[in-house]
C-alpha atoms as a PDB file:
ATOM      1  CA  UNK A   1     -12.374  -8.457   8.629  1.00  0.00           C
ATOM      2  CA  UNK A   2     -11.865  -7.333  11.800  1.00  0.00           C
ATOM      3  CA  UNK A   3      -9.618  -7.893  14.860  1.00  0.00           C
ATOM      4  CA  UNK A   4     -11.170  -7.761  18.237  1.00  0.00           C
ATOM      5  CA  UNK A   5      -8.926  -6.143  21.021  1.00  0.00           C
ATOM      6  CA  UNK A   6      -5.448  -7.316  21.507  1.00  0.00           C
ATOM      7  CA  UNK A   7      -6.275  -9.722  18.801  1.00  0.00           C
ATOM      8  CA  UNK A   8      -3.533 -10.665  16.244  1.00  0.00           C
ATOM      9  CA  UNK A   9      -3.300 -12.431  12.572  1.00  0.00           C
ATOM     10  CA  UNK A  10      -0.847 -12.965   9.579  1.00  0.00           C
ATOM     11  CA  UNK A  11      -2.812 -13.099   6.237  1.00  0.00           C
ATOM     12  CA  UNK A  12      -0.639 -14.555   3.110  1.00  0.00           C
ATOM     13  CA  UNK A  13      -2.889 -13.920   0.048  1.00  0.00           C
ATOM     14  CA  UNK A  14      -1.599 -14.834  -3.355  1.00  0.00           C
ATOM     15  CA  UNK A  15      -2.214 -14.591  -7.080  1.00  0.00           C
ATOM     16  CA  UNK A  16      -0.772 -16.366  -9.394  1.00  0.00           C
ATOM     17  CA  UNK A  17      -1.824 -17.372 -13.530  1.00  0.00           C
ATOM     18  CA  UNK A  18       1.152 -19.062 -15.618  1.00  0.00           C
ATOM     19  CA  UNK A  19      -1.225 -19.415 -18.140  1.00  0.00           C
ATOM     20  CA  UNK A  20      -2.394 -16.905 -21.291  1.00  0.00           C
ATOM     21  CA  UNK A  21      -5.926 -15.976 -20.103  1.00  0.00           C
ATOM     22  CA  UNK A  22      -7.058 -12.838 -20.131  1.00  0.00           C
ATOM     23  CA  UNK A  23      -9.245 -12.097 -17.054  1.00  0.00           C
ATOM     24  CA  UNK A  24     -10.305  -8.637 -14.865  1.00  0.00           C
ATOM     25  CA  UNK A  25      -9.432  -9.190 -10.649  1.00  0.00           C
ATOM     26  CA  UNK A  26     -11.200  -6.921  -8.743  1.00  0.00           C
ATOM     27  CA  UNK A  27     -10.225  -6.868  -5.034  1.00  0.00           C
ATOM     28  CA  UNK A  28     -11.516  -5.820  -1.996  1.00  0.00           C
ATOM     29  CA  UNK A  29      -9.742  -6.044   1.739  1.00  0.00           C
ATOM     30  CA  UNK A  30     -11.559  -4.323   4.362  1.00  0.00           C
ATOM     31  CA  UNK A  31      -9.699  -4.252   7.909  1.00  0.00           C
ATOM     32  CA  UNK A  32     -10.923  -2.639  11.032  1.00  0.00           C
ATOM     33  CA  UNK A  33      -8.390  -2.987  14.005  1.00  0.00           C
ATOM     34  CA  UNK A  34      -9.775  -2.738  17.290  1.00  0.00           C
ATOM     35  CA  UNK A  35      -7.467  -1.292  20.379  1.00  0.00           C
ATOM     36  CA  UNK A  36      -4.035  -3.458  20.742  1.00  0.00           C
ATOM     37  CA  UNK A  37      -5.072  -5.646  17.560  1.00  0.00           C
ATOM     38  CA  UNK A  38      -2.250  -6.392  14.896  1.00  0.00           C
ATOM     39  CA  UNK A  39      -2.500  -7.612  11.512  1.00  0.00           C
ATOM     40  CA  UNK A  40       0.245  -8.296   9.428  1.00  0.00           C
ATOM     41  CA  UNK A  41      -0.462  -8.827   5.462  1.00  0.00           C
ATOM     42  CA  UNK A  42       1.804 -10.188   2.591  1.00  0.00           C
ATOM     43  CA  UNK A  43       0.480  -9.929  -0.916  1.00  0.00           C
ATOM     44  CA  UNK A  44       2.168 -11.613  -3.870  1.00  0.00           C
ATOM     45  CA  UNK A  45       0.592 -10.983  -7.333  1.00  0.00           C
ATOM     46  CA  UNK A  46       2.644 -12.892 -10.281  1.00  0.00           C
ATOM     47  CA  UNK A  47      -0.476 -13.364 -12.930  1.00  0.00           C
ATOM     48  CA  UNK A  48      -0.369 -14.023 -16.941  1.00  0.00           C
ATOM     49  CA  UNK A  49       0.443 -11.833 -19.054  1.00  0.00           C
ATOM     50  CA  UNK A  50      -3.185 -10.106 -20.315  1.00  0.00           C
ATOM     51  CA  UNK A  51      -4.600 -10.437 -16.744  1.00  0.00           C
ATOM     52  CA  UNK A  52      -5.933  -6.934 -15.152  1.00  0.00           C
ATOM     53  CA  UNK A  53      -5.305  -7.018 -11.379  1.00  0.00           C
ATOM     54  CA  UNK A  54      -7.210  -4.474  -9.361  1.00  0.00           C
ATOM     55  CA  UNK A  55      -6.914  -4.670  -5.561  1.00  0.00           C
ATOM     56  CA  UNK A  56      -8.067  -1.676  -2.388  1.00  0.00           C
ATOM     57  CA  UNK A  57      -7.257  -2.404   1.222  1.00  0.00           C
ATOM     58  CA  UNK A  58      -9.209   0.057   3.511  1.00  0.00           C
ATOM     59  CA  UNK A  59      -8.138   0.005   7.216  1.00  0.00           C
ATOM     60  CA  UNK A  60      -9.605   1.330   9.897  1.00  0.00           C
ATOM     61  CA  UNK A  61      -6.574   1.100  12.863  1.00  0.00           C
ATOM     62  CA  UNK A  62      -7.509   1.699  16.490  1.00  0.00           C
ATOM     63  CA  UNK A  63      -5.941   3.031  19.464  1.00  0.00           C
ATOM     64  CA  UNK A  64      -2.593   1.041  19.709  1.00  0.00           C
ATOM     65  CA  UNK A  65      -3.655  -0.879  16.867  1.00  0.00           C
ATOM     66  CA  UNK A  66      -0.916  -1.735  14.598  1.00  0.00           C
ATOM     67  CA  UNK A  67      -1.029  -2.707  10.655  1.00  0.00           C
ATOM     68  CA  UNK A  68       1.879  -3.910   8.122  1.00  0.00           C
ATOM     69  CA  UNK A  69       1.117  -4.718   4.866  1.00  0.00           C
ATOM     70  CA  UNK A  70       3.659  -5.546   2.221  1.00  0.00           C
ATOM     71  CA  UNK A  71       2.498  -6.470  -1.321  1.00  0.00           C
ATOM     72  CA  UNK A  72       5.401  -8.440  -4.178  1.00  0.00           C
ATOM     73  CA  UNK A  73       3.981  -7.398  -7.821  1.00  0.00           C
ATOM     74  CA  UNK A  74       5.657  -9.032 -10.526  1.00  0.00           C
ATOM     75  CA  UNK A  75       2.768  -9.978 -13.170  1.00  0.00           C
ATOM     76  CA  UNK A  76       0.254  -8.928 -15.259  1.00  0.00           C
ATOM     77  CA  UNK A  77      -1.089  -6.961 -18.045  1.00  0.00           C
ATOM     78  CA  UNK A  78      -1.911  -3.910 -15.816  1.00  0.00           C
ATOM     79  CA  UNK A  79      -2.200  -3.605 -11.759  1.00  0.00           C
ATOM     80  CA  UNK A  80      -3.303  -0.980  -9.667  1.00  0.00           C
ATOM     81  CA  UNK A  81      -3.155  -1.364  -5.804  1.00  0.00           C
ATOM     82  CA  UNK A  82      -4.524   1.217  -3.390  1.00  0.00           C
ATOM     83  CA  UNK A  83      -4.527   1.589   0.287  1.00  0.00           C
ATOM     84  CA  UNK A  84      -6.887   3.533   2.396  1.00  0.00           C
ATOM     85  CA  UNK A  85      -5.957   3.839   5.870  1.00  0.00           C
ATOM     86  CA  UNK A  86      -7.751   5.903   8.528  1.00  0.00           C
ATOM     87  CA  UNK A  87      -5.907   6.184  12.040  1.00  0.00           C
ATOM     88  CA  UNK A  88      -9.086   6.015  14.779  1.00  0.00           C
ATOM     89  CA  UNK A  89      -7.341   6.169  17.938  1.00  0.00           C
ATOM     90  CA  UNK A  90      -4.358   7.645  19.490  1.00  0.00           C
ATOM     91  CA  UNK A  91      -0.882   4.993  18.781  1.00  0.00           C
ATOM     92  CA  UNK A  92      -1.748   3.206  16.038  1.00  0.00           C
ATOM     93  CA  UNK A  93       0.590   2.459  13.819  1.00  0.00           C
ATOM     94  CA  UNK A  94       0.611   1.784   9.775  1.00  0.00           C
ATOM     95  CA  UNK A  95       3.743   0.370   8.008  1.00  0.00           C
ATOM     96  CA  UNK A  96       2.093  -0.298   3.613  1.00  0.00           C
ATOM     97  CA  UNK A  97       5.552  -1.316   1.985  1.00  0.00           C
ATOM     98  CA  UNK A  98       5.309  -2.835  -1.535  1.00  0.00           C
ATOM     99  CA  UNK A  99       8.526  -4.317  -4.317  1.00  0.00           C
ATOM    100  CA  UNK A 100       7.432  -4.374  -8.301  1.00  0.00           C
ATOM    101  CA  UNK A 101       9.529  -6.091 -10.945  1.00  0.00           C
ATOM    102  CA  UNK A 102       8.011  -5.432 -14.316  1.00  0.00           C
ATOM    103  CA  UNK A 103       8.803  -5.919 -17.644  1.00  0.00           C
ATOM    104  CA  UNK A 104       7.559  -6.038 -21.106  1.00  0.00           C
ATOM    105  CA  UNK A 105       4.519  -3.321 -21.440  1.00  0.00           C
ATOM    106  CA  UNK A 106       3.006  -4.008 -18.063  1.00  0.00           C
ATOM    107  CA  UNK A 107       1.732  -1.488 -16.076  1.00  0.00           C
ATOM    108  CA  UNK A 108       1.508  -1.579 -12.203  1.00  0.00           C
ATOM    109  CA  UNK A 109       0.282   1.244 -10.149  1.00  0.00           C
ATOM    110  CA  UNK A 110       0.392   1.782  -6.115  1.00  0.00           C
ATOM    111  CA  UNK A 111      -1.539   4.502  -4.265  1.00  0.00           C
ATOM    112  CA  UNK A 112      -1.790   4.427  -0.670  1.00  0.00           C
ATOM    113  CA  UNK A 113      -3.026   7.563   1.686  1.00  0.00           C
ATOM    114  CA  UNK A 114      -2.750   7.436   5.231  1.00  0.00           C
ATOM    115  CA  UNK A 115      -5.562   9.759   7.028  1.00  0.00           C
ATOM    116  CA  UNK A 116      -4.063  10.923  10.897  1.00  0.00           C
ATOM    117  CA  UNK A 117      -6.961  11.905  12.583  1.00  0.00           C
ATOM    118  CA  UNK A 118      -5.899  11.606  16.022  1.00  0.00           C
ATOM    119  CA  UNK A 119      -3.060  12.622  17.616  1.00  0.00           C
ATOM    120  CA  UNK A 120       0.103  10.044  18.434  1.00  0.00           C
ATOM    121  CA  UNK A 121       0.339   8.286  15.478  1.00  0.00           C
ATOM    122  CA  UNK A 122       2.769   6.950  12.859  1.00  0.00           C
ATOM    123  CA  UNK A 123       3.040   5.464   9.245  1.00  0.00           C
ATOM    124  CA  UNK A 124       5.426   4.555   6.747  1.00  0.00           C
ATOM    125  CA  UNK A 125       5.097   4.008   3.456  1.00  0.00           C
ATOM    126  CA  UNK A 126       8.118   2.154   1.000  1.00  0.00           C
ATOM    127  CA  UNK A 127       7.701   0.951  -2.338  1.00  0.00           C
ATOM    128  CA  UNK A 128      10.567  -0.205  -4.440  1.00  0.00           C
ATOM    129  CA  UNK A 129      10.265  -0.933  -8.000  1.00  0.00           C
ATOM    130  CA  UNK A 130      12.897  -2.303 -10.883  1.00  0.00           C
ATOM    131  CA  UNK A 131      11.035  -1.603 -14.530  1.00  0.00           C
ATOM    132  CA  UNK A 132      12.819  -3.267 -17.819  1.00  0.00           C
ATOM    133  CA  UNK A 133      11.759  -3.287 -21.313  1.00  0.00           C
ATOM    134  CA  UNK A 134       8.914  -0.398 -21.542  1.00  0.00           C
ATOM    135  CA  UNK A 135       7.166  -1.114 -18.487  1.00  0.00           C
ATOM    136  CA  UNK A 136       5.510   1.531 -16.857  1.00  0.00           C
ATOM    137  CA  UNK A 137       5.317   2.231 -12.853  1.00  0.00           C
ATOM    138  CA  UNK A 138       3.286   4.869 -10.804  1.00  0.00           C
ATOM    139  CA  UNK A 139       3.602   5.574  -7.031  1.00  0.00           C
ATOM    140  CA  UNK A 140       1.440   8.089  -5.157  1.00  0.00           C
ATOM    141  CA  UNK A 141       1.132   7.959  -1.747  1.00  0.00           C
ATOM    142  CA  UNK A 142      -0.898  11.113   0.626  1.00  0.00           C
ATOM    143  CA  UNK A 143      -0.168  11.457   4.216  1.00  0.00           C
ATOM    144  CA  UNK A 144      -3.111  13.384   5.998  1.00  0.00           C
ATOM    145  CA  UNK A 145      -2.303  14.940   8.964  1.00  0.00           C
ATOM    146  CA  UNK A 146      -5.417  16.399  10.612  1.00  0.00           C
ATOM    147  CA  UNK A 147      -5.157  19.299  12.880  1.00  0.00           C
ATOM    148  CA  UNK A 148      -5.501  17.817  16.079  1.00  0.00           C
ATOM    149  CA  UNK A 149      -3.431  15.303  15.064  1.00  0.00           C
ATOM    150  CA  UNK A 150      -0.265  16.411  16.654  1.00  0.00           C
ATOM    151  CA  UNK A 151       2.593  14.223  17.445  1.00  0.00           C
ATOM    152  CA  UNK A 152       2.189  12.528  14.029  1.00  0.00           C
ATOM    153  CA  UNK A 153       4.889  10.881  12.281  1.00  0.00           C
ATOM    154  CA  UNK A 154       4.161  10.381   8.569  1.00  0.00           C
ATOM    155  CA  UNK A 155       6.944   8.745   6.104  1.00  0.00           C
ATOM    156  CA  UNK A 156       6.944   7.948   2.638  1.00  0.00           C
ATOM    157  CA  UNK A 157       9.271   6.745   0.419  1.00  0.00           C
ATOM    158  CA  UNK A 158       9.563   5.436  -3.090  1.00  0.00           C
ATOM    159  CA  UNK A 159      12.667   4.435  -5.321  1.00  0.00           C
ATOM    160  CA  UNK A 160      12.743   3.059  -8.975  1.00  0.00           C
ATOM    161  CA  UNK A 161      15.799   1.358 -10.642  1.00  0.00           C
ATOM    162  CA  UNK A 162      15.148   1.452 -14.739  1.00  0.00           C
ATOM    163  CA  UNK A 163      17.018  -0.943 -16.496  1.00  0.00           C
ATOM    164  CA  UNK A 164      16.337   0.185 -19.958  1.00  0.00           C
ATOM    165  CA  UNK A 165      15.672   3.726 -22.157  1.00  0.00           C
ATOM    166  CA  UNK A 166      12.166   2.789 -23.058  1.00  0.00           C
ATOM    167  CA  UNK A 167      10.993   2.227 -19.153  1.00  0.00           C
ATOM    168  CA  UNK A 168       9.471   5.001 -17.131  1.00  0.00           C
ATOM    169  CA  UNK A 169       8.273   5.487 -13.539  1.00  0.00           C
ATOM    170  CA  UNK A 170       6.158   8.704 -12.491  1.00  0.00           C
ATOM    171  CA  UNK A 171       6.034   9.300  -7.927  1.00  0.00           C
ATOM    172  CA  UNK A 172       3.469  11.857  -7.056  1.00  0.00           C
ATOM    173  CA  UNK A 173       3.968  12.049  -3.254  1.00  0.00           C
ATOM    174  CA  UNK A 174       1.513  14.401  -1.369  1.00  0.00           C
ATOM    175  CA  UNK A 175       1.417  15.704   2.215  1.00  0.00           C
ATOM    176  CA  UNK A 176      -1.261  17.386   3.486  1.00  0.00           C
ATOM    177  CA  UNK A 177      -0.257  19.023   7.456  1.00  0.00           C
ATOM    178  CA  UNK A 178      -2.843  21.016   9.198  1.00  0.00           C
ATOM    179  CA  UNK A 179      -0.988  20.247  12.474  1.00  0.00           C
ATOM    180  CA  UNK A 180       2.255  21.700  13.893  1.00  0.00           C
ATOM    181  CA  UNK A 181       3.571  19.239  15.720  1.00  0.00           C
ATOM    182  CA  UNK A 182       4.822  16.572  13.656  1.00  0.00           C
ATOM    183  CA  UNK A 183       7.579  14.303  11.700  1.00  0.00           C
END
């Protein structure tokens, strides 16, 4: 998809399977945001119980551009989302924010990196997640700052409330700064 200039949109996807079939999602989103465009997208995935939900968002955000994403993950089997967004021109703005509620022995993974290339630019990443029973949940999240991207600020956050002894959550964050001048 992409947004022409000054364009804006709200996409509401959802994914949802009450039933007992066991069934492989693969998902791509690709986004390029041309100067002054905004996108906003809410994801809410809530699918059986054997269902394998794979999903990638790759953004490409232009000058002034502005993206926020914010994905709900409450079902299946096992789930893996990943982000891949690549700041093209100087003010763009990224805010990837995700909540997971698990249970059971499901599985749900986030990854997200955020690639500064230019100079003037900010992102945020937040994901919250509450894990019960022996659930499992990963966060990684990478914040690029390339060096001549100065005046970058790059945030990323994740927090984990584990409501029994068998549940575990692993958070690899990563920042890479080859720049001097930044948040």
């Amino acid at each position: 998809m992409r947004l022409e200039e000054g364009a804006e949109a709200t996409i509401f996807e959802t994914h949802v399977d009450a039933g007992a079939t066991s069934y492989f999602l693969d998902l791509v989103t690709d986004v390029s945001l041309a100067e002054g465009a905004s996108l906003t997208h809410v994801k809410v995935q809530d699918e059986g119980a054997d269902a394998v939900h794979l999903a990638s968002l790759t953004a490409e955000i232009g000058a002034g551009a502005r993206l926020s994403s914010f994905s709900l993950t409450l079902g299946a089997k096992l789930s893996r989302s990943q982000s891949f967004i690549t700041f093209k021109g100087e003010g763009g703005e990224a805010h990837v924010n995700g909540a997971t509620a698990l249970a059971g022995s499901q599985h749900g993974d986030h990854f997200c990196m955020m690639d500064h290339a230019v100079p003037g630019c900010a992102s945020s990443t937040l994901f919250k997640t509450v894990l019960d029973g022996a659930s499992t949940g990963v966060f990684q999240g990478n914040v690029i700052v390339r060096p001549d991207a100065q005046k970058t600020d790059g945030r990323q956050m994740s927090n984990a409330l584990l409501l029994s002894r068998d549940a575990s959550m692993n958070a690899k964050p990563e920042l890479e700064i080859y720049a001097h001048d930044v948040q």
